[in-house]
PDB file of N, CA and C in Angstrom:
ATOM      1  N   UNK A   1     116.547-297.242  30.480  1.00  0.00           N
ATOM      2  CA  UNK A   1     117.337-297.647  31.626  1.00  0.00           C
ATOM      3  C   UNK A   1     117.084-296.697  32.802  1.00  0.00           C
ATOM      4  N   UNK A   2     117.070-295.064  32.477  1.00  0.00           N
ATOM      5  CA  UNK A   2     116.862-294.571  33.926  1.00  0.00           C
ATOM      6  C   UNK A   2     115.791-294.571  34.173  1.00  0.00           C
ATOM      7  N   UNK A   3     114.319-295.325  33.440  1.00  0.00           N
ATOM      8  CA  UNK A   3     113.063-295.333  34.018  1.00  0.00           C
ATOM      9  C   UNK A   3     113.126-296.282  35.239  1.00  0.00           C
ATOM     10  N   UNK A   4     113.909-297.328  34.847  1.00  0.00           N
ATOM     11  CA  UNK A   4     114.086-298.576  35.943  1.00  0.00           C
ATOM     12  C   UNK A   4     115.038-298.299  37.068  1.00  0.00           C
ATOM     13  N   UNK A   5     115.723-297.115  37.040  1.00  0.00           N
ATOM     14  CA  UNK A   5     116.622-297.452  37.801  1.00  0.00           C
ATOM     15  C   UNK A   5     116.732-296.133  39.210  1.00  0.00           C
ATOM     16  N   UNK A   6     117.891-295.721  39.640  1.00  0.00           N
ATOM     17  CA  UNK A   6     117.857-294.521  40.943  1.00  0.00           C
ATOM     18  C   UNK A   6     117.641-293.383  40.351  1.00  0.00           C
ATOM     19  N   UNK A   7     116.793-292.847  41.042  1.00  0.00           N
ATOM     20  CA  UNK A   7     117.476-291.111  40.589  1.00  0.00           C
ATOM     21  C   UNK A   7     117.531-290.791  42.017  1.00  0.00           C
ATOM     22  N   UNK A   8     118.553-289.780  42.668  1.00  0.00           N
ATOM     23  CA  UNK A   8     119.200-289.117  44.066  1.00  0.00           C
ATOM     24  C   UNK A   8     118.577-287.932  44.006  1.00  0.00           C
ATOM     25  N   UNK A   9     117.711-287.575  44.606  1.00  0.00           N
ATOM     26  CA  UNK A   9     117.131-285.676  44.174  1.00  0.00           C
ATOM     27  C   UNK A   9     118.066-285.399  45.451  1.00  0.00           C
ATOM     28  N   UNK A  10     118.501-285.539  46.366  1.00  0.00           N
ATOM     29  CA  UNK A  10     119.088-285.148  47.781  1.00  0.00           C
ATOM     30  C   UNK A  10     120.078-285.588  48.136  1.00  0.00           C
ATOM     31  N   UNK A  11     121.186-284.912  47.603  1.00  0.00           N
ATOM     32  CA  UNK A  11     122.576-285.759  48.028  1.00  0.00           C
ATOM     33  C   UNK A  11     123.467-284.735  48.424  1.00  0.00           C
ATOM     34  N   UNK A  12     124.870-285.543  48.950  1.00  0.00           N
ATOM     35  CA  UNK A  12     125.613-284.159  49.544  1.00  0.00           C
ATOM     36  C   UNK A  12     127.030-285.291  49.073  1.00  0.00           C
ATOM     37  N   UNK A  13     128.483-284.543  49.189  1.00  0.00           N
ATOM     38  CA  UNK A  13     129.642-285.256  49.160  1.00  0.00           C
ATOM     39  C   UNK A  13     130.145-284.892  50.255  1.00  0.00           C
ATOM     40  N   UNK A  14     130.580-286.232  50.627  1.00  0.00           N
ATOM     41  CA  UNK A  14     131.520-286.507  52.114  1.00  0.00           C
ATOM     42  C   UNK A  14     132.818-285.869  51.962  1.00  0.00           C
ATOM     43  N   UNK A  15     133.342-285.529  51.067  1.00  0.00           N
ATOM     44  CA  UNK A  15     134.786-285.163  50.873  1.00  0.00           C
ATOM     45  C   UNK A  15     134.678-284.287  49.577  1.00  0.00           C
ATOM     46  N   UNK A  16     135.661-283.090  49.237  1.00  0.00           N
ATOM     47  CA  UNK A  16     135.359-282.396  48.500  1.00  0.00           C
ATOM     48  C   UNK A  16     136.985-282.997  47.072  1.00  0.00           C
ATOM     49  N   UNK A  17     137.847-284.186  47.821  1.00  0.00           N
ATOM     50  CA  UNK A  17     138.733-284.549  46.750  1.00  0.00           C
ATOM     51  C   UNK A  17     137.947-285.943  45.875  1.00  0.00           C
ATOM     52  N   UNK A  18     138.194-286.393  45.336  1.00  0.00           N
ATOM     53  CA  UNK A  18     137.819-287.598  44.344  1.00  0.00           C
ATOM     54  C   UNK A  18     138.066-289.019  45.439  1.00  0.00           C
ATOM     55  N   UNK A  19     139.224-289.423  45.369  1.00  0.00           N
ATOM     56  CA  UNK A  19     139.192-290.748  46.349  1.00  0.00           C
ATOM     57  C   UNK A  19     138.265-290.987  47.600  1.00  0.00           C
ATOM     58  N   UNK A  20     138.423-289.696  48.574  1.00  0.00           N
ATOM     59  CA  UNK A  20     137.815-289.892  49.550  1.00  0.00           C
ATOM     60  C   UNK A  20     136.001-289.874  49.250  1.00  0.00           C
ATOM     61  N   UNK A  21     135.704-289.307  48.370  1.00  0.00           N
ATOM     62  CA  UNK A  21     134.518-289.219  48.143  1.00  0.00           C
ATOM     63  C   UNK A  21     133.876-290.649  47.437  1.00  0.00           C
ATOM     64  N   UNK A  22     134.812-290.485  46.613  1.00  0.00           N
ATOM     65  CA  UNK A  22     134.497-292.324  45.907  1.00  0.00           C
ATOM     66  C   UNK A  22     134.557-293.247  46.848  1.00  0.00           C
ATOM     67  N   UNK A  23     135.681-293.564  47.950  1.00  0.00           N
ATOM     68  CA  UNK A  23     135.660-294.168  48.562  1.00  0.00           C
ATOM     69  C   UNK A  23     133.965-294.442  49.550  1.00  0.00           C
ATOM     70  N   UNK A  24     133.466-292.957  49.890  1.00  0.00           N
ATOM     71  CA  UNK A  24     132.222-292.788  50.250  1.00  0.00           C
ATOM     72  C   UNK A  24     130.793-293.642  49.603  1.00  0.00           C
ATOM     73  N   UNK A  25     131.109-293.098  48.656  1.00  0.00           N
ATOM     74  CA  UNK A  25     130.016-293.631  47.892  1.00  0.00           C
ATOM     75  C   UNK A  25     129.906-295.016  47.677  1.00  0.00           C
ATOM     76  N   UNK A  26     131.271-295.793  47.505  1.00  0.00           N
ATOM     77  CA  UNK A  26     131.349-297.260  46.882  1.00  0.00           C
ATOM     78  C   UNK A  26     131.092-298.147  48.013  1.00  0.00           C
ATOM     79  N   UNK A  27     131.301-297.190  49.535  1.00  0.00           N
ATOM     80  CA  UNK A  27     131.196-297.942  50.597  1.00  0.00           C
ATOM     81  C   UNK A  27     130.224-298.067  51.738  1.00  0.00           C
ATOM     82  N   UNK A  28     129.525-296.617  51.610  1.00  0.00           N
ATOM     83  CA  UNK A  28     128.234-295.819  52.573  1.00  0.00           C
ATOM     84  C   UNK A  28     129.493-295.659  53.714  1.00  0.00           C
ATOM     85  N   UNK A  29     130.072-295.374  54.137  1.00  0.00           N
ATOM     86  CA  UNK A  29     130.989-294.893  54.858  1.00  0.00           C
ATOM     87  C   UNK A  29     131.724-293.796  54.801  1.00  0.00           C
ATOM     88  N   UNK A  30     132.284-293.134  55.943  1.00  0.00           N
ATOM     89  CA  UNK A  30     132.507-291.628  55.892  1.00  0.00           C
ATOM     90  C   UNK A  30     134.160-292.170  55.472  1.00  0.00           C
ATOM     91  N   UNK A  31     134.996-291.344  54.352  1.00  0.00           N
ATOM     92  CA  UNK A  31     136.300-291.166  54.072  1.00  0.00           C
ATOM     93  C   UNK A  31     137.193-292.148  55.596  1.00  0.00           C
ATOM     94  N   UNK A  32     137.169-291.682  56.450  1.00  0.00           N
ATOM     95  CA  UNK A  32     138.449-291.972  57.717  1.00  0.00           C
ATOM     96  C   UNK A  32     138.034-293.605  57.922  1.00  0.00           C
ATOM     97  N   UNK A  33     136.855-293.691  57.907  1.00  0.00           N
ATOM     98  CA  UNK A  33     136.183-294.941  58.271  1.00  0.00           C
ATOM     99  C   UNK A  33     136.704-296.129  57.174  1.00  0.00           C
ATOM    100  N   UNK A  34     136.492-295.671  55.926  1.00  0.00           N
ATOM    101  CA  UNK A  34     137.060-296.893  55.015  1.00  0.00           C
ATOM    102  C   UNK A  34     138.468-296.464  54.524  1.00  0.00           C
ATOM    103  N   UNK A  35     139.516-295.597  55.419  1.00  0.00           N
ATOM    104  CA  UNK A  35     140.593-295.456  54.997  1.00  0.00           C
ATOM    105  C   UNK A  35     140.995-294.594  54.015  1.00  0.00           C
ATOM    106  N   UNK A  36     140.573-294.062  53.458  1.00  0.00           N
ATOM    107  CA  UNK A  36     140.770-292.853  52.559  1.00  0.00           C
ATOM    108  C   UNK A  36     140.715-291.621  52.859  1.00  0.00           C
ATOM    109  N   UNK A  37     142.296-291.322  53.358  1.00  0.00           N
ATOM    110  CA  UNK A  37     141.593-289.294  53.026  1.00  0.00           C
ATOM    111  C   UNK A  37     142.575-288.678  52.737  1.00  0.00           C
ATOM    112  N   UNK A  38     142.947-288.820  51.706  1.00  0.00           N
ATOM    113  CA  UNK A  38     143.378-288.284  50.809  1.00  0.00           C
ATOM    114  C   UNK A  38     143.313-288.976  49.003  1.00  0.00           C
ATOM    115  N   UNK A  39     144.274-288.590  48.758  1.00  0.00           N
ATOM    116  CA  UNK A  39     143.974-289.313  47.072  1.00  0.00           C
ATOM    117  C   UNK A  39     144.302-290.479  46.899  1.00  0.00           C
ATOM    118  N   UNK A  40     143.944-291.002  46.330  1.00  0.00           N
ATOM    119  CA  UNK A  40     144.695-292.526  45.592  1.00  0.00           C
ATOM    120  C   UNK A  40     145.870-293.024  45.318  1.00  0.00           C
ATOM    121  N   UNK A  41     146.083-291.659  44.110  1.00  0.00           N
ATOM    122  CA  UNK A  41     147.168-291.669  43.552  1.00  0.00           C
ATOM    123  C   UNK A  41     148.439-291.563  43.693  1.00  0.00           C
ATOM    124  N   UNK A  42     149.730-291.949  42.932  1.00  0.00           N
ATOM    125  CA  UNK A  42     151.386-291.249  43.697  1.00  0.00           C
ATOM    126  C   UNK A  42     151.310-289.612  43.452  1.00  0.00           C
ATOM    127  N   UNK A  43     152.053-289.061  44.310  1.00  0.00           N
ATOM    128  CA  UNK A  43     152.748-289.741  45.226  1.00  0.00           C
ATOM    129  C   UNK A  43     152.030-289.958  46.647  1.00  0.00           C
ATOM    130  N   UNK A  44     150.532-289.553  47.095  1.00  0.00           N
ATOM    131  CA  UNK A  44     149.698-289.472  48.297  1.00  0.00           C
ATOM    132  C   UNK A  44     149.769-291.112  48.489  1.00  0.00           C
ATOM    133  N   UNK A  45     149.047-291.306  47.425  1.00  0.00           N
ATOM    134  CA  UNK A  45     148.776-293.302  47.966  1.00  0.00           C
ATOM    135  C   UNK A  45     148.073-294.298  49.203  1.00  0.00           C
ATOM    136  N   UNK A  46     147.133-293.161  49.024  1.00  0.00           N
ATOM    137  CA  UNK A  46     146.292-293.424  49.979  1.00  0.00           C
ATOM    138  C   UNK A  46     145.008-294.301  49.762  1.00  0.00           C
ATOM    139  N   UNK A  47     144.393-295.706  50.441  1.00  0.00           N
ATOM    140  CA  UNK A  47     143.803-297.055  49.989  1.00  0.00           C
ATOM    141  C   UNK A  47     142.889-297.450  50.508  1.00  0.00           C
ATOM    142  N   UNK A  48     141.733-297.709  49.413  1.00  0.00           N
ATOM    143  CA  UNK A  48     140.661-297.721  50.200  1.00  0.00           C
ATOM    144  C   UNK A  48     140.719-299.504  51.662  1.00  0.00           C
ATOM    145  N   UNK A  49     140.759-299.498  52.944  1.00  0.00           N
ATOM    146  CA  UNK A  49     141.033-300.263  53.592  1.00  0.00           C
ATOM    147  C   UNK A  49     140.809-301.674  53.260  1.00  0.00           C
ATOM    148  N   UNK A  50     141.442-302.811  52.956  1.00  0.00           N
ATOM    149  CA  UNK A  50     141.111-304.255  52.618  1.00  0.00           C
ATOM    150  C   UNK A  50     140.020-304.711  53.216  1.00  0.00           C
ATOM    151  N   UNK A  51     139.817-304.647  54.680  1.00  0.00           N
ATOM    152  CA  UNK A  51     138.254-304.668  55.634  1.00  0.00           C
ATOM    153  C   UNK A  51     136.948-304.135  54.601  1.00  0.00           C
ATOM    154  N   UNK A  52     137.601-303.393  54.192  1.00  0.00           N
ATOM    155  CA  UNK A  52     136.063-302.233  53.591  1.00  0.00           C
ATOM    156  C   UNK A  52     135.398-303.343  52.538  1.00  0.00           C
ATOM    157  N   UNK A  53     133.746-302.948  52.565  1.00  0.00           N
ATOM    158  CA  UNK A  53     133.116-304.035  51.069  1.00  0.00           C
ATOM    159  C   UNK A  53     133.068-302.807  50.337  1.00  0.00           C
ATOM    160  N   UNK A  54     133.104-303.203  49.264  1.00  0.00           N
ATOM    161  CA  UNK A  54     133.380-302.006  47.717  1.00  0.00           C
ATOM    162  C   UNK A  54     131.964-302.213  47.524  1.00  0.00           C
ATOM    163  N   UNK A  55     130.984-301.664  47.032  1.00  0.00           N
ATOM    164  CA  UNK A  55     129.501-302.510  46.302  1.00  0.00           C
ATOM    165  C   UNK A  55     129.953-303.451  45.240  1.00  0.00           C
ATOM    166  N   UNK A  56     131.099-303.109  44.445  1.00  0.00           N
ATOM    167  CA  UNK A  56     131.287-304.102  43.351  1.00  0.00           C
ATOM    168  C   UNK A  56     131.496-305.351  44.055  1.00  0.00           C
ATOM    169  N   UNK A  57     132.186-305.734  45.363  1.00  0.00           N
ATOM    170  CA  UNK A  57     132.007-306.872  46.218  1.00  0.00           C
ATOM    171  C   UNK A  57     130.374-307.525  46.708  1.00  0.00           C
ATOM    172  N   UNK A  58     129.693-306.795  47.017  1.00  0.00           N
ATOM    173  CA  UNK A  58     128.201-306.600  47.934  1.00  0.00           C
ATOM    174  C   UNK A  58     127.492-307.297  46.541  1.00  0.00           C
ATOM    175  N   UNK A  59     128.007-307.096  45.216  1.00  0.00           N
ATOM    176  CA  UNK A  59     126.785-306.954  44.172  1.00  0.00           C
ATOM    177  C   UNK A  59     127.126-307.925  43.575  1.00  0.00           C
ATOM    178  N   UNK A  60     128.334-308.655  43.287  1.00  0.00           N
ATOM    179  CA  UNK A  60     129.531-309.772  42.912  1.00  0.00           C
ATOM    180  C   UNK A  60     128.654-310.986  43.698  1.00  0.00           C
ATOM    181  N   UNK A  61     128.850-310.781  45.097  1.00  0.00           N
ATOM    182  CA  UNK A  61     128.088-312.168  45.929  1.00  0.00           C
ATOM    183  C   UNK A  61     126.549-312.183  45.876  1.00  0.00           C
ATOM    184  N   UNK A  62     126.090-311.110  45.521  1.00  0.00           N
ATOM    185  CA  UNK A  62     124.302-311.344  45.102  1.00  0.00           C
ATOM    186  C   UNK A  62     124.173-312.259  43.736  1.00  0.00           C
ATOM    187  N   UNK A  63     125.493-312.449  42.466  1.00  0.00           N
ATOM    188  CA  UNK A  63     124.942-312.864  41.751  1.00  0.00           C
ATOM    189  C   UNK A  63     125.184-311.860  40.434  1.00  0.00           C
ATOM    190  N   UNK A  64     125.324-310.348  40.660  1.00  0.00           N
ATOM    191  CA  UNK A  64     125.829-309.692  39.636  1.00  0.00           C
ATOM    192  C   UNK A  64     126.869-309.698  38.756  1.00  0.00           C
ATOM    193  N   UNK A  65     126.818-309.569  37.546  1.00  0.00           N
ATOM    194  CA  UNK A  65     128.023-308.892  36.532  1.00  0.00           C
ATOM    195  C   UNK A  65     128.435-308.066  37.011  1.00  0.00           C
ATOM    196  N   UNK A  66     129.790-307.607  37.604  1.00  0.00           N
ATOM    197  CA  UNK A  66     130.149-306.059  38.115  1.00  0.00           C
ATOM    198  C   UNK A  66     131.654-305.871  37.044  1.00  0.00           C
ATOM    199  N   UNK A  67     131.257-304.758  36.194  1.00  0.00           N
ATOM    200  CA  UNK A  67     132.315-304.072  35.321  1.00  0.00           C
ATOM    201  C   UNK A  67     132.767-302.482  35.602  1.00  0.00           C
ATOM    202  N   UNK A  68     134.291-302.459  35.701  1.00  0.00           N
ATOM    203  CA  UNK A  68     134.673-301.218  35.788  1.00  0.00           C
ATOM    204  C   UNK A  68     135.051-300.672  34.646  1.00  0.00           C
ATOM    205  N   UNK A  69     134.419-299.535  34.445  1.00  0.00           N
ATOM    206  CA  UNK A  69     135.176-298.813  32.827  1.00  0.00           C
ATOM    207  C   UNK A  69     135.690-297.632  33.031  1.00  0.00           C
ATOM    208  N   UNK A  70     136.921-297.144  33.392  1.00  0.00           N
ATOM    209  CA  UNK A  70     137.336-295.774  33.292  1.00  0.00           C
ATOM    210  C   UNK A  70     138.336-295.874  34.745  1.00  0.00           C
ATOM    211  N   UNK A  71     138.488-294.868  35.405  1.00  0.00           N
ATOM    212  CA  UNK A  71     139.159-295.095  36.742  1.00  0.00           C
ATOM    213  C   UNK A  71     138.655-294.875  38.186  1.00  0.00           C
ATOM    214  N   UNK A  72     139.074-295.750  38.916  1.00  0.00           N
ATOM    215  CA  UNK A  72     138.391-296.150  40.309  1.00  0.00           C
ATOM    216  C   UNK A  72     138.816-295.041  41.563  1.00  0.00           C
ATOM    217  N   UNK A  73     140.096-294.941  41.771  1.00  0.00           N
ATOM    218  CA  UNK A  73     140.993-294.312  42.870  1.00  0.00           C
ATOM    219  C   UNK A  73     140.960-294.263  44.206  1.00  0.00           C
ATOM    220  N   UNK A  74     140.490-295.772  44.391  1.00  0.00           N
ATOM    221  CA  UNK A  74     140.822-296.382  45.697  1.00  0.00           C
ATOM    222  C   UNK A  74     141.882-297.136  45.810  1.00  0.00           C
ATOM    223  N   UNK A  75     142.276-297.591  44.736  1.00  0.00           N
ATOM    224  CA  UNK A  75     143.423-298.475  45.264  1.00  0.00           C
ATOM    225  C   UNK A  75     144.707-298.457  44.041  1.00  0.00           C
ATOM    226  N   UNK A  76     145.630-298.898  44.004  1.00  0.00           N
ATOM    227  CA  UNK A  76     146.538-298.561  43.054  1.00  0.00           C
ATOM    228  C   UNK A  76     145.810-299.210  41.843  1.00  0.00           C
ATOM    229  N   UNK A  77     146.671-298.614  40.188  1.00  0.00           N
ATOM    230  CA  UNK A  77     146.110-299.551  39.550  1.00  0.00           C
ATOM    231  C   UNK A  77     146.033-300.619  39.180  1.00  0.00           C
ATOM    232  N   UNK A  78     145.612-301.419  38.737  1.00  0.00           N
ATOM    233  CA  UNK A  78     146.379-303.101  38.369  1.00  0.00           C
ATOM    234  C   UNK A  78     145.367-303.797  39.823  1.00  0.00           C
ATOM    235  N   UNK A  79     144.980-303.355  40.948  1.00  0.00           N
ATOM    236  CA  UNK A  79     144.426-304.624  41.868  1.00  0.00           C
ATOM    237  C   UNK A  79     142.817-303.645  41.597  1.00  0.00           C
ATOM    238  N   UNK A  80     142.006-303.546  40.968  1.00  0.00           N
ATOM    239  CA  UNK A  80     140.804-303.256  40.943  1.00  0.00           C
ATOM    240  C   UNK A  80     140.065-304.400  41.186  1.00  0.00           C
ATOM    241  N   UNK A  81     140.431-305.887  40.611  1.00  0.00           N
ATOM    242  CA  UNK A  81     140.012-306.800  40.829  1.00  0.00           C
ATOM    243  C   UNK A  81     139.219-307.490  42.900  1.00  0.00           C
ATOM    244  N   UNK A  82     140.561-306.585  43.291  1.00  0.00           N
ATOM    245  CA  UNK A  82     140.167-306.697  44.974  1.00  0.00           C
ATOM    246  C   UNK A  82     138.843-305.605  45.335  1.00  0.00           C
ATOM    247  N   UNK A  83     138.191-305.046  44.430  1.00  0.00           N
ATOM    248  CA  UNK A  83     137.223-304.450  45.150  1.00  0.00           C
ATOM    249  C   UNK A  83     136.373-305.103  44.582  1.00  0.00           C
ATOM    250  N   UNK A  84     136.407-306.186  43.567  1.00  0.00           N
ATOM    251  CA  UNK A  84     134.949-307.109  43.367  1.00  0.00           C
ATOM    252  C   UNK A  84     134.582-306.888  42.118  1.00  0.00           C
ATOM    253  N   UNK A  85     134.921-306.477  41.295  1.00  0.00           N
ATOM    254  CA  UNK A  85     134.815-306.563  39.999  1.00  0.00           C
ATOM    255  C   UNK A  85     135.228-307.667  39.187  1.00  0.00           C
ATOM    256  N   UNK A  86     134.438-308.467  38.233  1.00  0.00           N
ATOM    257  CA  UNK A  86     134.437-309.214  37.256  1.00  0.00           C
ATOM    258  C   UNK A  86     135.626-308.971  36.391  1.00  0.00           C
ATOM    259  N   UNK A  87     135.099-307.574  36.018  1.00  0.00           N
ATOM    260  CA  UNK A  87     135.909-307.451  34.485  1.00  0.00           C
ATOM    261  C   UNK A  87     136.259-306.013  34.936  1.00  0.00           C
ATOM    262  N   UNK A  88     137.284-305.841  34.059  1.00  0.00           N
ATOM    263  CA  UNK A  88     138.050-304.285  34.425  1.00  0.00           C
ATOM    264  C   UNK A  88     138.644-304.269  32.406  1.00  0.00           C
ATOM    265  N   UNK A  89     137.963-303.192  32.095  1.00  0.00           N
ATOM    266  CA  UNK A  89     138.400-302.702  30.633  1.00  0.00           C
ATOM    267  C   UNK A  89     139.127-301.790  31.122  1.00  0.00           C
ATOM    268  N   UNK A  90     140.449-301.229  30.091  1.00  0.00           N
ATOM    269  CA  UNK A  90     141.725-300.502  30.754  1.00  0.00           C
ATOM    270  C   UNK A  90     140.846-299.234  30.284  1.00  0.00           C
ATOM    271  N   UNK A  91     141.745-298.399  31.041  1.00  0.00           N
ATOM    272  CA  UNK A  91     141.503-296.751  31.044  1.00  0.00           C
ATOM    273  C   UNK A  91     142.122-295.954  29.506  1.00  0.00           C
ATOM    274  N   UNK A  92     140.882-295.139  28.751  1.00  0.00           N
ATOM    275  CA  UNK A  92     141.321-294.859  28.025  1.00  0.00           C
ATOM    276  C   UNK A  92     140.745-293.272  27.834  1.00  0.00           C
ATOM    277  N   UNK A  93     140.467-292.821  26.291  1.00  0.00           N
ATOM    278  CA  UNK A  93     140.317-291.620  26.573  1.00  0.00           C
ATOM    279  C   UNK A  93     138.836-291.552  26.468  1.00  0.00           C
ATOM    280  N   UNK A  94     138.040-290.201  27.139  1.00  0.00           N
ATOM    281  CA  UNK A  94     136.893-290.527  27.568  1.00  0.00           C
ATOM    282  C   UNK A  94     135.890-291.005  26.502  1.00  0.00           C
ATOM    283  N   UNK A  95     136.344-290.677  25.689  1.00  0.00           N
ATOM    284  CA  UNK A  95     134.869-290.909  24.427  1.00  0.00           C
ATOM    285  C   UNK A  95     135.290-292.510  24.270  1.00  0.00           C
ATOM    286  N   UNK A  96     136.614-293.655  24.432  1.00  0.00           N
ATOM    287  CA  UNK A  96     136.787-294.465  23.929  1.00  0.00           C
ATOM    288  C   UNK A  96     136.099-295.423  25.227  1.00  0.00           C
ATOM    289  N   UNK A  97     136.064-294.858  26.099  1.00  0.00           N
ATOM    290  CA  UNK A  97     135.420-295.420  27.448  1.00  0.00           C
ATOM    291  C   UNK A  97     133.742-295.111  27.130  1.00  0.00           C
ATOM    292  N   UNK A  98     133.370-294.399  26.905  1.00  0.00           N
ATOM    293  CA  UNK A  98     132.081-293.888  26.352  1.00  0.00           C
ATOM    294  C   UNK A  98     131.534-295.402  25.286  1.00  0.00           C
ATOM    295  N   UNK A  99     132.325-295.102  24.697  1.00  0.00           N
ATOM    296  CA  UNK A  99     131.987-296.210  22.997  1.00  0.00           C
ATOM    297  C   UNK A  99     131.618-297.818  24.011  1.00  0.00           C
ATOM    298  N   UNK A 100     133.280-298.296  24.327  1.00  0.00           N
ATOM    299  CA  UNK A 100     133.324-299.425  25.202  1.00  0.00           C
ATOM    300  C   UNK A 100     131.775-299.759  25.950  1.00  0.00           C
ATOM    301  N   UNK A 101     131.180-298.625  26.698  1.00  0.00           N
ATOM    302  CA  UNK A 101     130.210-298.851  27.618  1.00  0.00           C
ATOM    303  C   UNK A 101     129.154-299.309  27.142  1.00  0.00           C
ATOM    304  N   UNK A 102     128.364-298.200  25.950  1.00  0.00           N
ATOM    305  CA  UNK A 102     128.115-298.725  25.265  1.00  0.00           C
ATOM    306  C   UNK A 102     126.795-300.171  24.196  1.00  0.00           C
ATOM    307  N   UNK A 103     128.833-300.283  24.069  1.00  0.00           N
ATOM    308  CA  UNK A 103     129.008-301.721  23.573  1.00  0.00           C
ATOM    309  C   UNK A 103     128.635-302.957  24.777  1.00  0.00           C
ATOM    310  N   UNK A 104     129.113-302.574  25.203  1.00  0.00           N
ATOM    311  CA  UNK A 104     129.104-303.840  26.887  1.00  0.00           C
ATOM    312  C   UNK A 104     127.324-303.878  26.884  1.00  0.00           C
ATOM    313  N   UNK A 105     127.033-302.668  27.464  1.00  0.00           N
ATOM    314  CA  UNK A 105     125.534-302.234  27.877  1.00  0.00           C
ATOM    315  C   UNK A 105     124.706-303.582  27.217  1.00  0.00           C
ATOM    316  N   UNK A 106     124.712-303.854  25.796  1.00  0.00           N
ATOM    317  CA  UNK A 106     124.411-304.432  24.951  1.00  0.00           C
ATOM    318  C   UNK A 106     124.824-305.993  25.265  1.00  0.00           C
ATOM    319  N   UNK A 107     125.962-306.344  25.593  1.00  0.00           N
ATOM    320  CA  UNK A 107     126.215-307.288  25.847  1.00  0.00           C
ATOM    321  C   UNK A 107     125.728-308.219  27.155  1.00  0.00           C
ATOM    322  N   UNK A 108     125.651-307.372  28.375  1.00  0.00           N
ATOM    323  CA  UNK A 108     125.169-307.323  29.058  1.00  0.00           C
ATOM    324  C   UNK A 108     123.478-307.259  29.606  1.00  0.00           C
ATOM    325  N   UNK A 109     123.110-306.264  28.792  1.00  0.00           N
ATOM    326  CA  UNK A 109     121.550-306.939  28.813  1.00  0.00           C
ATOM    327  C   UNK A 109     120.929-308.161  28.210  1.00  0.00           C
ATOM    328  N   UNK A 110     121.856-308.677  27.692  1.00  0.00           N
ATOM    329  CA  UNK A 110     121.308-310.041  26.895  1.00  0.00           C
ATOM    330  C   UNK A 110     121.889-311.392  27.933  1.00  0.00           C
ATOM    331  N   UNK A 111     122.024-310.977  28.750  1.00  0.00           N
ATOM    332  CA  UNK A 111     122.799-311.880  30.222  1.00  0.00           C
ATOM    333  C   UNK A 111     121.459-312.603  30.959  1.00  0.00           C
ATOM    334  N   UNK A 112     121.423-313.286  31.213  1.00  0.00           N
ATOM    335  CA  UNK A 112     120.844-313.823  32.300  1.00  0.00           C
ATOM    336  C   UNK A 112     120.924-313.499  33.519  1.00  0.00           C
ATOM    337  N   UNK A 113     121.978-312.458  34.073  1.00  0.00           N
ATOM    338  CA  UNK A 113     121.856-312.150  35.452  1.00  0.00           C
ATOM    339  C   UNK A 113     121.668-310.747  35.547  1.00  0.00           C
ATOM    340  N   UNK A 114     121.828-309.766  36.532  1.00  0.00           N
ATOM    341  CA  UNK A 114     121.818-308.576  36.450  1.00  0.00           C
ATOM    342  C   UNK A 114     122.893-307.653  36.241  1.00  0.00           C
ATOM    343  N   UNK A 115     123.331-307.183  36.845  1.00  0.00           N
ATOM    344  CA  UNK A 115     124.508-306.304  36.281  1.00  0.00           C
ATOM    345  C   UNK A 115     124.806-304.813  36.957  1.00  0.00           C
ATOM    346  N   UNK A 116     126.160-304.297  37.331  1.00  0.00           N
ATOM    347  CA  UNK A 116     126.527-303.236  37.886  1.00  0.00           C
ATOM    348  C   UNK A 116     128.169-302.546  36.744  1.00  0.00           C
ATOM    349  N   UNK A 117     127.689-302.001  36.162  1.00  0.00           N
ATOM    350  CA  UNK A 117     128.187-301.354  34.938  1.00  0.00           C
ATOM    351  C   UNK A 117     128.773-299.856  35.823  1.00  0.00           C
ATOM    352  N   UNK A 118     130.580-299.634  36.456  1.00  0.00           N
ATOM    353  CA  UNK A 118     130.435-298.750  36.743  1.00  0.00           C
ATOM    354  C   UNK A 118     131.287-297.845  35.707  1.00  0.00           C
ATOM    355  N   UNK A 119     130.857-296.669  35.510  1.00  0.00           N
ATOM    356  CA  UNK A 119     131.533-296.016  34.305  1.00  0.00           C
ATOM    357  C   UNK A 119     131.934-294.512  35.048  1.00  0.00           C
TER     358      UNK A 119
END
């Protein structure tokens, strides 16, 4: 899989907390721009903006499988579905998220379409 796929030799993080940085990455946008700067979580509660495309949206309308496994922290939990994801397996502990992936991986390459597996 990583013969086929990115490797980043040159990267930097937009934000040094988790949300705002995720928010970065999921969006190519700087933290303020897609609404995030601060955390996700309560009690901050801070969201990645409804305007914003998630890639799990961008990759959803190409035609992709897009699965979330583990936690996102753009938006509360329970609406992951609004950033474009297919399927959302619940949050568990890391090795059981590990196993899950996996398993899917498998399921998923035997698909007919392509696929965005975020773990």
């Amino acid at each position: 899989m990583a013969a086929a796929g990115v490797r980043f030799e040159k990267s930097f993080c937009t934000a040094p907390q988790c949300s705002p940085s995720r928010a970065s990455l999921h969006t190519g946008r700087y933290p303020h721009s897609a609404g995030v700067m601060g955390l996700a979580h309560p009690p901050f509660g801070w969201r990645l903006d409804p305007r914003e495309r998630h890639i799990a949206h961008l990759l959803a309308e190409a035609g992709y499988s897009t699965t979330l496994v583990g936690m996102q922290h753009l938006v509360e939990h329970g609406a992951e579905l609004e950033l474009g994801y297919t399927r959302v397996l619940p949050v568990a502990p890391a090795y059981s998220e590990a196993d899950a992936a996996i398993a899917l991986l498998g399921d998923l390459a035997r698909q007919d379409r392509p696929f965005y597996l975020e773990l």
